[in-house]
Structures are given as structure tokens and as C-alpha cells.
Protein backbone atom coordinates (compact mmCIF):
# COMPACT_ATOMS: atom_id res chain seq x y z
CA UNK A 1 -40.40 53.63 -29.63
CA UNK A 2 -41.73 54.91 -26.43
CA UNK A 3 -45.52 53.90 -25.15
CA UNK A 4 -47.66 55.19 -22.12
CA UNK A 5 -50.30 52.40 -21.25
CA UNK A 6 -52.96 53.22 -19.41
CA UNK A 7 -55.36 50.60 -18.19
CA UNK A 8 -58.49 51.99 -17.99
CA UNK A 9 -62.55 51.11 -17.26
CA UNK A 10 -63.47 53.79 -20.43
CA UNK A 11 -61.30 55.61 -22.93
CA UNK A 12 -62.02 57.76 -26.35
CA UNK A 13 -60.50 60.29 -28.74
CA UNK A 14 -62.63 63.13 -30.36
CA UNK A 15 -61.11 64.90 -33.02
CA UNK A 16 -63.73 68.15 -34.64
CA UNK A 17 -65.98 67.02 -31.98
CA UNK A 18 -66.91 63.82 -33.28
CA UNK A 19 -65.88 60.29 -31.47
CA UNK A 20 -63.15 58.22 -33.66
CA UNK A 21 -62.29 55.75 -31.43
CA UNK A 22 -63.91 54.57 -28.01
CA UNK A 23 -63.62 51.31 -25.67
CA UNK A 24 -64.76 50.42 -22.25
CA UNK A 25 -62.43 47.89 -20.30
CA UNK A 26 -58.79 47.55 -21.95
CA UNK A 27 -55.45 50.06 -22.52
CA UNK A 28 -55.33 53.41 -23.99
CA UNK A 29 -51.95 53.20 -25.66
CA UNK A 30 -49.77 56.44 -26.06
CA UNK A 31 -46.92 55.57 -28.93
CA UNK A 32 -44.19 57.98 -29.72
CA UNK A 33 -42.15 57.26 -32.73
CA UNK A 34 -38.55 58.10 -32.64
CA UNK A 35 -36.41 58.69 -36.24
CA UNK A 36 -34.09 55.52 -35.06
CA UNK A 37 -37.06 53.28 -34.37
CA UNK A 38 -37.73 50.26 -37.01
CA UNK A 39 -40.00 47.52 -37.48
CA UNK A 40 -38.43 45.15 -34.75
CA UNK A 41 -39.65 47.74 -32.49
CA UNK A 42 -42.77 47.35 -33.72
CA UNK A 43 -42.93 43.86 -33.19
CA UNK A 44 -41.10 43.87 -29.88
CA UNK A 45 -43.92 46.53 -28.24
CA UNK A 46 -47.05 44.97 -29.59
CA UNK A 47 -45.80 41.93 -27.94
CA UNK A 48 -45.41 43.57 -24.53
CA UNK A 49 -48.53 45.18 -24.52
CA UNK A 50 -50.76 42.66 -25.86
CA UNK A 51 -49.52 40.20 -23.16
CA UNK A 52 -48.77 42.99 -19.97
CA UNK A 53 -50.46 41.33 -17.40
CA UNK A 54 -52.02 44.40 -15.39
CA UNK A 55 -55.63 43.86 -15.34
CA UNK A 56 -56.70 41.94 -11.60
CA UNK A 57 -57.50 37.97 -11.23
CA UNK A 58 -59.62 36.49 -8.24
CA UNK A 59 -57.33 37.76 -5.51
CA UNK A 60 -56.69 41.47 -7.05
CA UNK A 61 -53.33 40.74 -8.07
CA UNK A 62 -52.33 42.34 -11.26
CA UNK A 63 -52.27 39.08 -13.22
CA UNK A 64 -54.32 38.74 -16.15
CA UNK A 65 -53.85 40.34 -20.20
CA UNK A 66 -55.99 42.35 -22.17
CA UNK A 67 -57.48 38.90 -23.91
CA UNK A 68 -58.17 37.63 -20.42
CA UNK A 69 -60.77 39.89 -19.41
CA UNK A 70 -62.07 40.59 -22.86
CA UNK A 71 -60.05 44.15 -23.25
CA UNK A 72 -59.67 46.44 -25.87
CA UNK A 73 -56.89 49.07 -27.41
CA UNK A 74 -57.37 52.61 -28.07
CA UNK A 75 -54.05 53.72 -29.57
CA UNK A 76 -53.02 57.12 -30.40
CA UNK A 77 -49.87 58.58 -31.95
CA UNK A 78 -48.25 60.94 -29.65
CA UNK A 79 -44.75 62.63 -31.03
CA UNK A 80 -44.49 64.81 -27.74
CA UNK A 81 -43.39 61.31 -25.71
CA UNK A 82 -39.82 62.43 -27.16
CA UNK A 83 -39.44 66.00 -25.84
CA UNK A 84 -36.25 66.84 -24.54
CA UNK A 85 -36.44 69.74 -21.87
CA UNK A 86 -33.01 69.71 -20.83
CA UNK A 87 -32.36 73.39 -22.39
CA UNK A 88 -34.86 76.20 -21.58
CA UNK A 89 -38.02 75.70 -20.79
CA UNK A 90 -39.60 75.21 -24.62
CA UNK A 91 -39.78 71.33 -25.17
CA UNK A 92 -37.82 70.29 -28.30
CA UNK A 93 -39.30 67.24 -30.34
CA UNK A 94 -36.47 66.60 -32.80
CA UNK A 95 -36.04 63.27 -31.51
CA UNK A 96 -39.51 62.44 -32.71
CA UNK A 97 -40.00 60.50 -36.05
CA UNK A 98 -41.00 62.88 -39.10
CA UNK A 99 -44.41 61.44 -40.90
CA UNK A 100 -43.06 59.73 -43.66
CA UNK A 101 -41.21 57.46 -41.05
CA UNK A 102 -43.72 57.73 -38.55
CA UNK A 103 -46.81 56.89 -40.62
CA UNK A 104 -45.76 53.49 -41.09
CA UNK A 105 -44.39 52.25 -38.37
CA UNK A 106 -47.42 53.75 -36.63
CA UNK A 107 -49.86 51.64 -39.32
CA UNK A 108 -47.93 48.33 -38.75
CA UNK A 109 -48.26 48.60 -34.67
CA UNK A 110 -51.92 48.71 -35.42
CA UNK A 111 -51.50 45.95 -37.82
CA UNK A 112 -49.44 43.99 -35.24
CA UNK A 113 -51.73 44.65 -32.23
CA UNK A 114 -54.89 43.35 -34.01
CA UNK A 115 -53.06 40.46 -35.04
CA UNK A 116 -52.35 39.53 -31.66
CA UNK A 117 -54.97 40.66 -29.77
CA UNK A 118 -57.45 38.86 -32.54
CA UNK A 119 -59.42 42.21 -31.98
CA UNK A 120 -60.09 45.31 -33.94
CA UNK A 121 -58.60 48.31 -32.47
CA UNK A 122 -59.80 52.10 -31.89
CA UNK A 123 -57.65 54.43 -33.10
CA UNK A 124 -57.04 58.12 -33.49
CA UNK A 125 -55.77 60.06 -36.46
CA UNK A 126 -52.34 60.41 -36.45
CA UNK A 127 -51.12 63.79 -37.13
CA UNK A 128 -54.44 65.42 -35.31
CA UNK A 129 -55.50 68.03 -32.87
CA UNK A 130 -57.33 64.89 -30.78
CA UNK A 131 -59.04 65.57 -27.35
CA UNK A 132 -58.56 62.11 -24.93
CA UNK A 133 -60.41 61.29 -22.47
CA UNK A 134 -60.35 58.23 -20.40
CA UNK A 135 -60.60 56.69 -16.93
CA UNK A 136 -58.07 55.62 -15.85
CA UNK A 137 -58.51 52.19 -13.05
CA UNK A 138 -56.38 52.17 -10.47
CA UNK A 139 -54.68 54.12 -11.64
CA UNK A 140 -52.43 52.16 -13.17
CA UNK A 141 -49.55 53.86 -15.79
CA UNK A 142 -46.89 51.65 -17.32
CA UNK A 143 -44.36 52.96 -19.62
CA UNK A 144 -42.42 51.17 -22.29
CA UNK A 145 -39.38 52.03 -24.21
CA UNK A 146 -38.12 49.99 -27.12
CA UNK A 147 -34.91 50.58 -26.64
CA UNK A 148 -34.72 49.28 -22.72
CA UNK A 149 -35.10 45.81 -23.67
CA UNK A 150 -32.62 44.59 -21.12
């Protein structure tokens, strides 16, 4: 399971030109979903990003969490975070979860990050032709992949 984070001042998803999901200060979350990926993933990731300490304290360090300075999540399912471009020049995506294992795994990070973030996340639709748009502070970009826990 592969994430993007993206701390940002403003973030939101329109999908048919309507608004599903919005925040101000927080993380939009990029999560691809990889066939091999299972719910210890899950549980592993939500715990890194609910407690990644890059939003700035007093001094402007990067020290404080999204529940420190009253941040939200905007998460959106994104299966092209596992294209592999090593042949040609078309990405291939078969690394990338199908639905029916996608789907849930995708539904239980949202369950997870709620449930530590004591917050209600914005979301897009997974599966959709979604248009993002965000600000991105700092900029600050971190990426996360499951499988580099050590």
C-alpha cells in the first residue's frame, strides 16, 4: 500500500462538477492499493499518517500531527501510484489491486483513519473520473510504502 501525503492549507475533489469532499488545514492523502496488500497494511498506514508530525510548532519546525493543529483528511483512491514504466513508454498498472480487493481495504483505511483521528473524513469516490485540487503548504510531499517498514 503506497500513499502520497500532501499537507496542505485547502484541498477538494469534484467529481461531475459537484464538490464531494473538501477541507482547509490537514493532508490530502493519495492511497494506491496493491493485489498483495492486506489489512495489517491498513492498520500500519493509518497509524503513520494520523501521527506524521509535518505540520510547524512555535519555532517552524515540522513537529506537530494532524490532531495538533486541528487538521483534516481528504483521501482519495489512486490505482496509478503502482505504474510500472520500466518497458515502453505506456504505464502498466497490473500491480494495482482489482476492486473487489481494493474496495475494502480502501473502506477500512477510512474506517481506521476516523478512528484515530476522532474526525470524519472527506473522501472521493473510488473508482471515479475525480478532478483534485489543493494547495499544497510548503510544499511539503511525503510518501509512504507499506511494504518499507524497516
Amino acid at each position: 500500500m503506497r500513499a502520497v501525503i500532501q499537507r496542505v492549507s485547502e484541498a477538494s475533489v469534484i467529481i461531475n462538477e459537484l464538490a464531494t469532499g473538501e477541507i482547509k488545514t490537514g493532508l490530502l492523502v493519495l492511497l494506491g492499493i496493491e493485489e498483495a496488500d492486506t489489512s495489517a497494511d491498513v492498520a500500519w498506514l493509518a497509524q503513520k499518517i494520523a501521527n506524521l508530525r509535518i505540520f510547524a510548532d512555535e519555532n517552524d519546525l515540522m513537529n506537530k500531527a494532524l490532531q495538533d493543529v486541528d487538521g483534516k483528511i481528504l483521501l482519495i483512491s489512486q490505482f496509478t501510484l503502482f505504474a510500472q514504466t520500466k518497458k515502453g513508454n505506456r504505464p502498466s498498472f497490473i500491480r494495482a489491486a482489482k476492486p473487489d480487493v481494493a474496495i475494502p481495504l480502501y473502506e477500512q483505511m477510512i474506517k481506521e483513519l476516523e478512528s484515530l483521528t476522532k474526525t470524519n473524513l472527506s473522501t472521493g469516490i473510488f473508482g471515479a473520473d475525480m478532478k483534485v485540487k489543493l494547495i499544497n503548504d510548503g510544499p511539503v510531499t511525503i510518501i509512504i510504502d507499506s511494504k518499507n517498514r524497516e
